[in-house]
PDB file of N, CA and C in Angstrom:
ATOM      1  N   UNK A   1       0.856  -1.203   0.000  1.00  0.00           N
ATOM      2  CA  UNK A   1       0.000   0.000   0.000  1.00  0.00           C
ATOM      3  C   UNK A   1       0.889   1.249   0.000  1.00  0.00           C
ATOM      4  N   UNK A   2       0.762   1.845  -1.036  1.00  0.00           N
ATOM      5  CA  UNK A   2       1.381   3.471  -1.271  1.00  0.00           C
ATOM      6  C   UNK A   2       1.049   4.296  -0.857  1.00  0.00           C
ATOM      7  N   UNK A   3       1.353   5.201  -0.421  1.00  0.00           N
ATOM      8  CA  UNK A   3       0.561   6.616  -0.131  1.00  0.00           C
ATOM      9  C   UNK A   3       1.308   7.731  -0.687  1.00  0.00           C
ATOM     10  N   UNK A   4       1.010   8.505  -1.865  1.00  0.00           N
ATOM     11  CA  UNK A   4       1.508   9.153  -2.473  1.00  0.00           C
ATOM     12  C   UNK A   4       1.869  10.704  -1.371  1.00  0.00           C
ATOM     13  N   UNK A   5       3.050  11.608  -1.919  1.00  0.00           N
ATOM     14  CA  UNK A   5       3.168  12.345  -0.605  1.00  0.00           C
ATOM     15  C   UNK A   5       2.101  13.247  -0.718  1.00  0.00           C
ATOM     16  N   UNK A   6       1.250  14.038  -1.744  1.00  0.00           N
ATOM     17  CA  UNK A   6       0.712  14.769  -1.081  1.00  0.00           C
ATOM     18  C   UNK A   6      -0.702  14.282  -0.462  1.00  0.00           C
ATOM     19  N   UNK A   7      -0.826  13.083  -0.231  1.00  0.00           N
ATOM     20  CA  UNK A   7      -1.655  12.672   0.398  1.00  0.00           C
ATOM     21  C   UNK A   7      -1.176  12.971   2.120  1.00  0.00           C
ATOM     22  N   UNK A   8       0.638  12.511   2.487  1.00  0.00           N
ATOM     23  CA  UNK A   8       1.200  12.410   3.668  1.00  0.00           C
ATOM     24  C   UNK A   8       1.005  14.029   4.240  1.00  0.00           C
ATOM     25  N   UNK A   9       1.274  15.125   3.117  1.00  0.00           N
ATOM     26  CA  UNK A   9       1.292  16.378   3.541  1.00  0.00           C
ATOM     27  C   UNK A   9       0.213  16.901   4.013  1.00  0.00           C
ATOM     28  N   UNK A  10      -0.747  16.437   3.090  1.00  0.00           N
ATOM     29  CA  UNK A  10      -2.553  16.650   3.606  1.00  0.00           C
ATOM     30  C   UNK A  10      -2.639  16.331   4.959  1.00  0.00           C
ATOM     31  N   UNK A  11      -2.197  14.769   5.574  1.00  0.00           N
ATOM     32  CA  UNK A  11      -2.301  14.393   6.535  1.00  0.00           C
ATOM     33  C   UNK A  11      -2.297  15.568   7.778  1.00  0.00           C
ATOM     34  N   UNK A  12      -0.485  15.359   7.673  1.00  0.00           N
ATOM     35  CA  UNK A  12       0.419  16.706   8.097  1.00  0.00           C
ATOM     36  C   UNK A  12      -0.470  17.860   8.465  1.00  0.00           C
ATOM     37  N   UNK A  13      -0.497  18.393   7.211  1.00  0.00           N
ATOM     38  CA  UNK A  13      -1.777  19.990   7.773  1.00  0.00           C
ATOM     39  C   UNK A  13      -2.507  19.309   8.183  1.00  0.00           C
ATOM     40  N   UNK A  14      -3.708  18.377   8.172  1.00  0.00           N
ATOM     41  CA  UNK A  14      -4.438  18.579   9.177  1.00  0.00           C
ATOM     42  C   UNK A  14      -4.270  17.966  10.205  1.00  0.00           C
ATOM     43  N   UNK A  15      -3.200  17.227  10.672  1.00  0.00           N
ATOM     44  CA  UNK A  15      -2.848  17.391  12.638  1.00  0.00           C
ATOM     45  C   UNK A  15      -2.187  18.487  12.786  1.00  0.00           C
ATOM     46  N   UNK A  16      -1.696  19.325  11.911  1.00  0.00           N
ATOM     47  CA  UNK A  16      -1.431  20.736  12.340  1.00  0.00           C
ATOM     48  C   UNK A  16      -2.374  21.735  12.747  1.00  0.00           C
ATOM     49  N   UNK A  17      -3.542  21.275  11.794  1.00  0.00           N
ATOM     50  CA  UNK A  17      -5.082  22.604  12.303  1.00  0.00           C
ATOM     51  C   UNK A  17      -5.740  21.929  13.181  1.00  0.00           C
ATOM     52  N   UNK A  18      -4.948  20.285  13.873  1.00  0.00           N
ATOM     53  CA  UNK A  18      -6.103  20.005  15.237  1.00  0.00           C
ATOM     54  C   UNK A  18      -5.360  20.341  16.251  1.00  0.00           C
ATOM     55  N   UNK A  19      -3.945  20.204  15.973  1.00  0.00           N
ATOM     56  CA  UNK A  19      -3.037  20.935  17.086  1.00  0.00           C
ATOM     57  C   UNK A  19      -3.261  22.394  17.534  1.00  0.00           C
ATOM     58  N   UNK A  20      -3.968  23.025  16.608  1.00  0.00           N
ATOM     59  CA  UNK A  20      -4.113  24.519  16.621  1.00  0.00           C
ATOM     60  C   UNK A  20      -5.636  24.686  17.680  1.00  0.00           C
ATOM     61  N   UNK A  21      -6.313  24.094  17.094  1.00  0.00           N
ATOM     62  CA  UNK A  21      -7.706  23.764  17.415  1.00  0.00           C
ATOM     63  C   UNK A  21      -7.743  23.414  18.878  1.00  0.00           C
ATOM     64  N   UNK A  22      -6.779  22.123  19.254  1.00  0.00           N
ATOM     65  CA  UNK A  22      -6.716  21.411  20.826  1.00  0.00           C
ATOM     66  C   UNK A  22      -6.096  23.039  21.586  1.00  0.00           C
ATOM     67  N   UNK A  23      -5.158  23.358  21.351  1.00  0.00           N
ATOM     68  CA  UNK A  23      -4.507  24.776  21.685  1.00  0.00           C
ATOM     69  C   UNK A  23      -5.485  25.583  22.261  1.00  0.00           C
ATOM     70  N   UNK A  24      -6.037  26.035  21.179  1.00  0.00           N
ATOM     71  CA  UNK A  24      -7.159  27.253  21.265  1.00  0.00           C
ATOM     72  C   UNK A  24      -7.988  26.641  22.126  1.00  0.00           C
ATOM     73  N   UNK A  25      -8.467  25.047  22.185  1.00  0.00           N
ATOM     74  CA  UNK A  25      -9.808  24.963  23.154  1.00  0.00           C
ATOM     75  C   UNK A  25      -8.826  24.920  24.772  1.00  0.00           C
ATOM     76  N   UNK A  26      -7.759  24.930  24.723  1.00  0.00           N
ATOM     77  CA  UNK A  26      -7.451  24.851  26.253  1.00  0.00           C
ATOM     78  C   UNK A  26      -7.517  26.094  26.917  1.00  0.00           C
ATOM     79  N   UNK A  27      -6.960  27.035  25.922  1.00  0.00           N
ATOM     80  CA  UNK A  27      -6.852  28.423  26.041  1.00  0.00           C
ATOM     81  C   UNK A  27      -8.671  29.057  26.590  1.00  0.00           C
ATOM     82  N   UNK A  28      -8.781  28.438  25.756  1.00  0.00           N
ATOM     83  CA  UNK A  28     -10.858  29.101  26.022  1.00  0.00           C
ATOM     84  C   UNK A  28     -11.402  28.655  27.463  1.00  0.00           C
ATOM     85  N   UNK A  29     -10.836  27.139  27.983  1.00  0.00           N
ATOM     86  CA  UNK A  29     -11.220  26.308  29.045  1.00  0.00           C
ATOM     87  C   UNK A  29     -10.624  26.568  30.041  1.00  0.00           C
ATOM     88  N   UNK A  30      -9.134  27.992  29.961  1.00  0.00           N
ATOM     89  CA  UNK A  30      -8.797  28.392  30.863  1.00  0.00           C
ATOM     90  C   UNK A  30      -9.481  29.610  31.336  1.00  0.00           C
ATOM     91  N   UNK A  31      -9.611  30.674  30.357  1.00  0.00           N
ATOM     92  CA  UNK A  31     -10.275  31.563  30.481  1.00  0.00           C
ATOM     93  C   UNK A  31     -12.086  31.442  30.715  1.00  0.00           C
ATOM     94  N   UNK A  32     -12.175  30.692  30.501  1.00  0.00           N
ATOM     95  CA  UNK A  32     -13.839  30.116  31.311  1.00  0.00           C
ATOM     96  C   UNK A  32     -13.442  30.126  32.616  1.00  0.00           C
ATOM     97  N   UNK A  33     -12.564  29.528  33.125  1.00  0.00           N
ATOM     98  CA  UNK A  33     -12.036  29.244  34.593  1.00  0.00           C
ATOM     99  C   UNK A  33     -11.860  30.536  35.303  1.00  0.00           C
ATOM    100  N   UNK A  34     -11.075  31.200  34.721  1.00  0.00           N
ATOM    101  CA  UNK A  34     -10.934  32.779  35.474  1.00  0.00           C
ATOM    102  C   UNK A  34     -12.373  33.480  35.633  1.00  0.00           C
ATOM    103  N   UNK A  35     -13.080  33.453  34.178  1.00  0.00           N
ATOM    104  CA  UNK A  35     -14.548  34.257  34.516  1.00  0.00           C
ATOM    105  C   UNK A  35     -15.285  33.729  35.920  1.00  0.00           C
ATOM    106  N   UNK A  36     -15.404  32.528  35.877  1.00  0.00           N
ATOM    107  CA  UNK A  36     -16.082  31.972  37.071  1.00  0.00           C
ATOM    108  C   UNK A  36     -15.425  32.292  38.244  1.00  0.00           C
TER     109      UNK A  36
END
């Protein structure tokens, strides 16, 4: 089974925009914490 690369790069970006995503929701789940 092959996986041509820009299939691997596709991959790539997108655990890069969930890494971004997990980031941002911790950031939000902290600042919920302070409001309260």
């Amino acid at each position: 089974m092959l996986l041509s690369n820009l299939h691997i790069d596709e991959l790539l970006e997108n655990m890069n925009i969930l890494e971004i995503v997990i980031k941002n929701l911790k950031k939000l789940a902290m600042y919920m914490q302070i409001i309260r």
